[in-house]
Protein backbone atom coordinates (compact mmCIF):
# COMPACT_ATOMS: atom_id res chain seq x y z
CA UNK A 1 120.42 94.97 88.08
CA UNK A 2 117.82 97.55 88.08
CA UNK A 3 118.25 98.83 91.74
CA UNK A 4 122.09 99.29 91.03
CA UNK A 5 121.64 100.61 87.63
CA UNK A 6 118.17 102.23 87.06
CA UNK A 7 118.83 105.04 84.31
CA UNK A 8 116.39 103.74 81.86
CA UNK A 9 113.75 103.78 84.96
CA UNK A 10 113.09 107.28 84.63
CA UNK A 11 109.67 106.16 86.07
CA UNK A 12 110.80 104.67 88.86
CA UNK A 13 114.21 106.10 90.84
CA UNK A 14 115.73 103.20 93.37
CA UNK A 15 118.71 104.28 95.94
CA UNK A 16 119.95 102.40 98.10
CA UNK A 17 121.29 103.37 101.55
CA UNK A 18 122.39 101.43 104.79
CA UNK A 19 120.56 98.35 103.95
CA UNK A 20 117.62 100.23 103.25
CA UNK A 21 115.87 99.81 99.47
CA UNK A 22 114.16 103.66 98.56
CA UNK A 23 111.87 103.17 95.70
CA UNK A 24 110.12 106.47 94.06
CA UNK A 25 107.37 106.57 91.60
CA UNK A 26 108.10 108.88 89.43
CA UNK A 27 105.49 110.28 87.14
CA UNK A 28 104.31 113.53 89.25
CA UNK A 29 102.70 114.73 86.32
CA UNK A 30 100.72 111.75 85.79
CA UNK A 31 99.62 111.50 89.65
CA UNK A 32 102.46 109.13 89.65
CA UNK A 33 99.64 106.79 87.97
CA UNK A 34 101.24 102.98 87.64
CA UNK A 35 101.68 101.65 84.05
CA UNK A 36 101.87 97.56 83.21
CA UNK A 37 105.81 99.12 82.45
CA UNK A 38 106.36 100.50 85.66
CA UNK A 39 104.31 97.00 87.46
CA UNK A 40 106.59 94.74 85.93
CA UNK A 41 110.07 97.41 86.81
CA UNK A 42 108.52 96.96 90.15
CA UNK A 43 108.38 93.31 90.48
CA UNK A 44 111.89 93.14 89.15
CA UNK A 45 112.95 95.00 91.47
CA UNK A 46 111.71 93.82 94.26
CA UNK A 47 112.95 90.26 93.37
CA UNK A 48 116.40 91.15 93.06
CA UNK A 49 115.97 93.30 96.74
CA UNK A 50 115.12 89.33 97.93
CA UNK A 51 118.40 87.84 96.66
CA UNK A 52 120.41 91.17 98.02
CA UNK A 53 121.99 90.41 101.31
CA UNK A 54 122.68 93.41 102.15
CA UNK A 55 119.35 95.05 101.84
CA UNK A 56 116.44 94.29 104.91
CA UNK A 57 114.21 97.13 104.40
CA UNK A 58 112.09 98.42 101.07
CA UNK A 59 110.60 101.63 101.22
CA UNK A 60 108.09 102.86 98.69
CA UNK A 61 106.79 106.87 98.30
CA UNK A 62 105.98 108.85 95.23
CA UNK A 63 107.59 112.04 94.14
CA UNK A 64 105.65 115.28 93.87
CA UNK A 65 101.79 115.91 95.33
CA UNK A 66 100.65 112.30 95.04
CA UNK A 67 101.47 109.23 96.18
CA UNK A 68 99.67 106.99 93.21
CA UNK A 69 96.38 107.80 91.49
CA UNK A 70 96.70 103.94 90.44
CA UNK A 71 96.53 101.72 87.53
CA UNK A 72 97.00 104.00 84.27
CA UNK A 73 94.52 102.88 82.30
CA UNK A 74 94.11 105.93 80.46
CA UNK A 75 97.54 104.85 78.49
CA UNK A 76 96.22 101.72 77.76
CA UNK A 77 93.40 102.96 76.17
CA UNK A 78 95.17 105.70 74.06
CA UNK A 79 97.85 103.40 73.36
CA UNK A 80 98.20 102.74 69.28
CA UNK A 81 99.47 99.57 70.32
CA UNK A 82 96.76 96.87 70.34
CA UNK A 83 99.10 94.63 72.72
CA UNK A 84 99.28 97.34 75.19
CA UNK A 85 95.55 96.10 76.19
CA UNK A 86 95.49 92.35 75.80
CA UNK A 87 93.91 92.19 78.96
CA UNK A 88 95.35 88.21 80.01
CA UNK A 89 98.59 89.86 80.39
CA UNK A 90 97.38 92.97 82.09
CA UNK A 91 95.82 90.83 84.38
CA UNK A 92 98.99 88.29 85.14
CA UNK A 93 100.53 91.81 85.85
CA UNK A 94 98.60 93.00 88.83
CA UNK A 95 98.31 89.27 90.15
CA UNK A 96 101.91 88.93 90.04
CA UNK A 97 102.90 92.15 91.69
CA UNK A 98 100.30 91.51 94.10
CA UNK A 99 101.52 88.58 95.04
CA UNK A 100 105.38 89.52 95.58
CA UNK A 101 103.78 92.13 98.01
CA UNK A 102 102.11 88.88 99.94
CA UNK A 103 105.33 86.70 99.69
CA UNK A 104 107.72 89.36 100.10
CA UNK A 105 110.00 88.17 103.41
CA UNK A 106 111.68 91.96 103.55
CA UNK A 107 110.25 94.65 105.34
CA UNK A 108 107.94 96.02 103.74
CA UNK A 109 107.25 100.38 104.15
CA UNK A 110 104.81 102.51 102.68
CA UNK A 111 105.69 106.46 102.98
CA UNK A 112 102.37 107.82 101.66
CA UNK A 113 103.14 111.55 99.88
CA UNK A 114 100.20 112.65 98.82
CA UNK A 115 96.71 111.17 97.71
CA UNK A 116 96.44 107.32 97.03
CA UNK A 117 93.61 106.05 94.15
CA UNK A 118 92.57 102.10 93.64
CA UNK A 119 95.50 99.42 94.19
CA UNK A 120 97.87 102.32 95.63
CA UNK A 121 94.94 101.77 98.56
CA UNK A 122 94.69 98.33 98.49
CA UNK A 123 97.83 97.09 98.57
CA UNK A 124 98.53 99.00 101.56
CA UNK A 125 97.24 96.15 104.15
CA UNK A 126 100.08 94.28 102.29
CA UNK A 127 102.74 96.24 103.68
CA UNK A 128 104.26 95.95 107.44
CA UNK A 129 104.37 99.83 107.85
CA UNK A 130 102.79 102.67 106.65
CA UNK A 131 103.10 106.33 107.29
CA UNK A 132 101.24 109.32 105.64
CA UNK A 133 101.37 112.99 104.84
CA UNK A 134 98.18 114.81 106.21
CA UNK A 135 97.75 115.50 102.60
CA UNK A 136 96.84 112.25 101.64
CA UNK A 137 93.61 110.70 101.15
CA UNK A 138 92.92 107.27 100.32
CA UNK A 139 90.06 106.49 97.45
CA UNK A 140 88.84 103.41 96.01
CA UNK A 141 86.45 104.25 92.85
CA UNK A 142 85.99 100.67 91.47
CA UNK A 143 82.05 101.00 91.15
CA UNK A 144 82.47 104.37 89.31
CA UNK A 145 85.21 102.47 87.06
CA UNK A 146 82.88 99.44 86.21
CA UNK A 147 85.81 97.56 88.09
CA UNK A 148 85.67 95.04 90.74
CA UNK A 149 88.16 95.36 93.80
CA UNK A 150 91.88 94.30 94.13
CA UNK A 151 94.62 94.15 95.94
CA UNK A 152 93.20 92.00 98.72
CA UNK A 153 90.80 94.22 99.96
CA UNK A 154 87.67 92.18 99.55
CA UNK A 155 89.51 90.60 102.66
CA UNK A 156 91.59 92.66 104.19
CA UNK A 157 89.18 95.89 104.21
CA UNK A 158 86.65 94.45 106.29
CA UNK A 159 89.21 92.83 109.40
CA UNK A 160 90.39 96.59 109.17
CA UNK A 161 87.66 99.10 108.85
CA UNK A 162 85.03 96.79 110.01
CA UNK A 163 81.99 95.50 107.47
CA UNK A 164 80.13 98.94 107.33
CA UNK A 165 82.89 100.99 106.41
CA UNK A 166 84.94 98.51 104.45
CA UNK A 167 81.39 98.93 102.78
CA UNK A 168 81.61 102.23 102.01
CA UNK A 169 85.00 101.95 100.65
CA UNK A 170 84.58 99.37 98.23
CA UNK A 171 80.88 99.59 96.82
CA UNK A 172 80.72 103.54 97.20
CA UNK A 173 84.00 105.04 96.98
CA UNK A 174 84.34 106.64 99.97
CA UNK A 175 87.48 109.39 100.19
CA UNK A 176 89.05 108.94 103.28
CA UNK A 177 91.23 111.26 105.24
CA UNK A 178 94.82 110.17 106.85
CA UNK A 179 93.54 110.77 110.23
CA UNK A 180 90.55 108.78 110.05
CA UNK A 181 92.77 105.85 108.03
CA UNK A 182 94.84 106.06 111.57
CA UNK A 183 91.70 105.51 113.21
CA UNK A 184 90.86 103.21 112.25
CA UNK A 185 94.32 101.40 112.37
CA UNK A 186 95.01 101.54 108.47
CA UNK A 187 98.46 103.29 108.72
CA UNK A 188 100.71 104.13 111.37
CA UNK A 189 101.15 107.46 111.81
CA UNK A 190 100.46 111.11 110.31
CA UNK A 191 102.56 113.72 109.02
CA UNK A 192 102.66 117.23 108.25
CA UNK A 193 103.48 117.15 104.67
CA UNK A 194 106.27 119.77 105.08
CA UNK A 195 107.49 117.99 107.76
CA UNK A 196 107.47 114.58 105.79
CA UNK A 197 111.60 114.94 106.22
CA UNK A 198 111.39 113.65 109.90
CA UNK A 199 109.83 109.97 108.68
CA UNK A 200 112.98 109.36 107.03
CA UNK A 201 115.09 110.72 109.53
CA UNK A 202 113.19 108.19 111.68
CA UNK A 203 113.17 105.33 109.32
CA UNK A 204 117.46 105.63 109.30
CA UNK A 205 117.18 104.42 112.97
CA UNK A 206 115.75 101.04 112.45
CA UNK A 207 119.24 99.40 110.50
CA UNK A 208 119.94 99.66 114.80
CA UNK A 209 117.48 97.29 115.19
CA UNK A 210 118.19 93.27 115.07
CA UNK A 211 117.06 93.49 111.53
CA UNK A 212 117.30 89.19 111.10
CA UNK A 213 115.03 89.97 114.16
CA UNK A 214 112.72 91.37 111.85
CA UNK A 215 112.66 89.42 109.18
CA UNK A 216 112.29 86.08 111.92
CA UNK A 217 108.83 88.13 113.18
CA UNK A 218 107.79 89.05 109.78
CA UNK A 219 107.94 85.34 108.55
CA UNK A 220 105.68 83.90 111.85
CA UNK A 221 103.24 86.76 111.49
CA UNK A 222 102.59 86.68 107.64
CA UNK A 223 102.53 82.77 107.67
CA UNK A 224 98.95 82.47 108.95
CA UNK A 225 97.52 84.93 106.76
CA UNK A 226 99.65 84.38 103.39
CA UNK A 227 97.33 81.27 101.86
CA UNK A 228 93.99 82.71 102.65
CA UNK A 229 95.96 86.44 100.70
CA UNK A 230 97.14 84.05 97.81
CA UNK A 231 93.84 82.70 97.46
CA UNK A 232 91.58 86.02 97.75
CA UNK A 233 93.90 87.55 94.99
CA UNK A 234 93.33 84.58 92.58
CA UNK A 235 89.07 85.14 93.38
CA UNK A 236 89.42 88.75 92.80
CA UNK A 237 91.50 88.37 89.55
CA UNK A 238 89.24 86.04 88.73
CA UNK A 239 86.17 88.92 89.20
CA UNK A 240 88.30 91.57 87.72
CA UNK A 241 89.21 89.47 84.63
CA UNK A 242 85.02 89.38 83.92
CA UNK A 243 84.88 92.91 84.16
CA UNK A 244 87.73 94.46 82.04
CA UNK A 245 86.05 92.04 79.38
CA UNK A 246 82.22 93.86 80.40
CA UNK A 247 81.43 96.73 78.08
CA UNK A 248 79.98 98.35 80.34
CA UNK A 249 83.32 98.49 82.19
CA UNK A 250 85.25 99.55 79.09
CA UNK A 251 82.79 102.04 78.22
CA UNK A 252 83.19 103.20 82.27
CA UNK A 253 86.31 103.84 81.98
CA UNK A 254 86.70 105.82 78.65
CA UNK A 255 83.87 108.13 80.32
CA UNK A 256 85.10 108.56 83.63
CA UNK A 257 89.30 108.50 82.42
CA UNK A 258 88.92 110.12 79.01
CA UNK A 259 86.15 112.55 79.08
CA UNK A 260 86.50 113.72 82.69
CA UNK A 261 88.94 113.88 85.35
CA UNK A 262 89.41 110.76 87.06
CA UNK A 263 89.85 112.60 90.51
């Protein structure tokens, strides 16, 4: 069991406490940066939170300045393993993990550290709940990449920002601030970063809530949305799949991750 016994996680750190699931990136030196490793740890974990009775709420943060700077694709390419970038299973990675985020019947909490790159963005919509330090900022460089968009955004961007600005997000990489994500609806609520401490002081108090109340509102609200999700992720795999096989994405994103930084 991975959440029970996570020592060879030293990526990811998993505590449990009162029926709530605390999962931690954990690559601070790395921007907490997600590797296909770390994607399918996640997964895993997440399925076994599902079949653990005892657990009704999943909370996800990062450890140190940032929250996620994203996929690590700057392993993959200075990986001396060739299998490390067989991009079919890369690709049945992200859908996957996607995919437990849109089926997932738990609630669902983001606790945003820091800054937030590509899918650590675009996944957000996929969660019920999401705070953030008034450190963070949320970025989505695809078009600088040579990538396409993920996550759900194509769809879920433009029934939260609107068309213009979901515009400038996805085709321009525009860096957004926590207080203007609030505005426009995108997360919940902002936090001084030293005073992070009081979300989770806050987020104790829910396990006094009917939490099989919850899960019975979760289920009705996500079951109008969840085939029209399922089917945007498969088009934008689809898309994404074309353009990690593009050179002129590959040779993107030696440029941009190799030769510069990234952020």
């Amino acid at each position: 069991m991975l959440i029970m016994d996570n020592k060879n996680l030293s990526d990811i750190l998993c505590s449990v406490d009162n029926g709530i699931l605390n999962i931690r990136l954990n690559r601070p030196k790395n921007k907490n940066a997600i590797t296909i490793s770390m994607y399918k740890n996640l997964i895993k974990i997440l399925h076994e939170s599902i079949q653990n009775s005892t657990i009704y709420i999943v909370i996800l943060t990062g450890n140190g300045s940032f929250f996620s700077s994203g996929n690590d694709f700057k392993s993959l390419l200075t990986s001396q393993d060739e299998d490390d970038f067989d991009i079919k299973s890369i690709i049945n990675v992200f859908k996957e993990f996607i995919e437990m985020l849109i089926r997932y019947p738990k609630l669902l909490i983001a606790v945003v550290n820091g800054p937030a790159i590509g899918i650590a963005v675009t996944m957000l919509p996929l969660f019920d709940i999401v705070y953030a330090a008034d450190s963070a900022y949320f970025e989505t460089p695809f078009t600088r990449l040579g990538l396409s968009a993920e996550g759900c955004s194509t769809y879920t961007f433009p029934n939260i920002f609107g068309k213009s600005k979901a515009s400038e997000m996805l085709y321009l990489g525009y860096k957004m601030s926590a207080l203007e994500a609030k505005h426009y609806g995108f997360i919940n609520e902002v936090y001084k970063y030293q005073n992070l401490d009081e979300v989770w002081t806050y987020l104790k108090k829910l396990t006094k809530l009917s939490l099989e109340s919850i899960l019975a509102i979760k289920c009705l609200v996500n079951r109008w949305n969840k085939d029209i999700l399922l089917n945007v992720n498969e088009e934008e795999i689809t898309e994404l799949t074309k353009r990690l096989h593009s050179p002129e994405c590959i040779e993107r994103l030696i440029s941009v991750i190799l030769h510069k930084n990234k952020l």
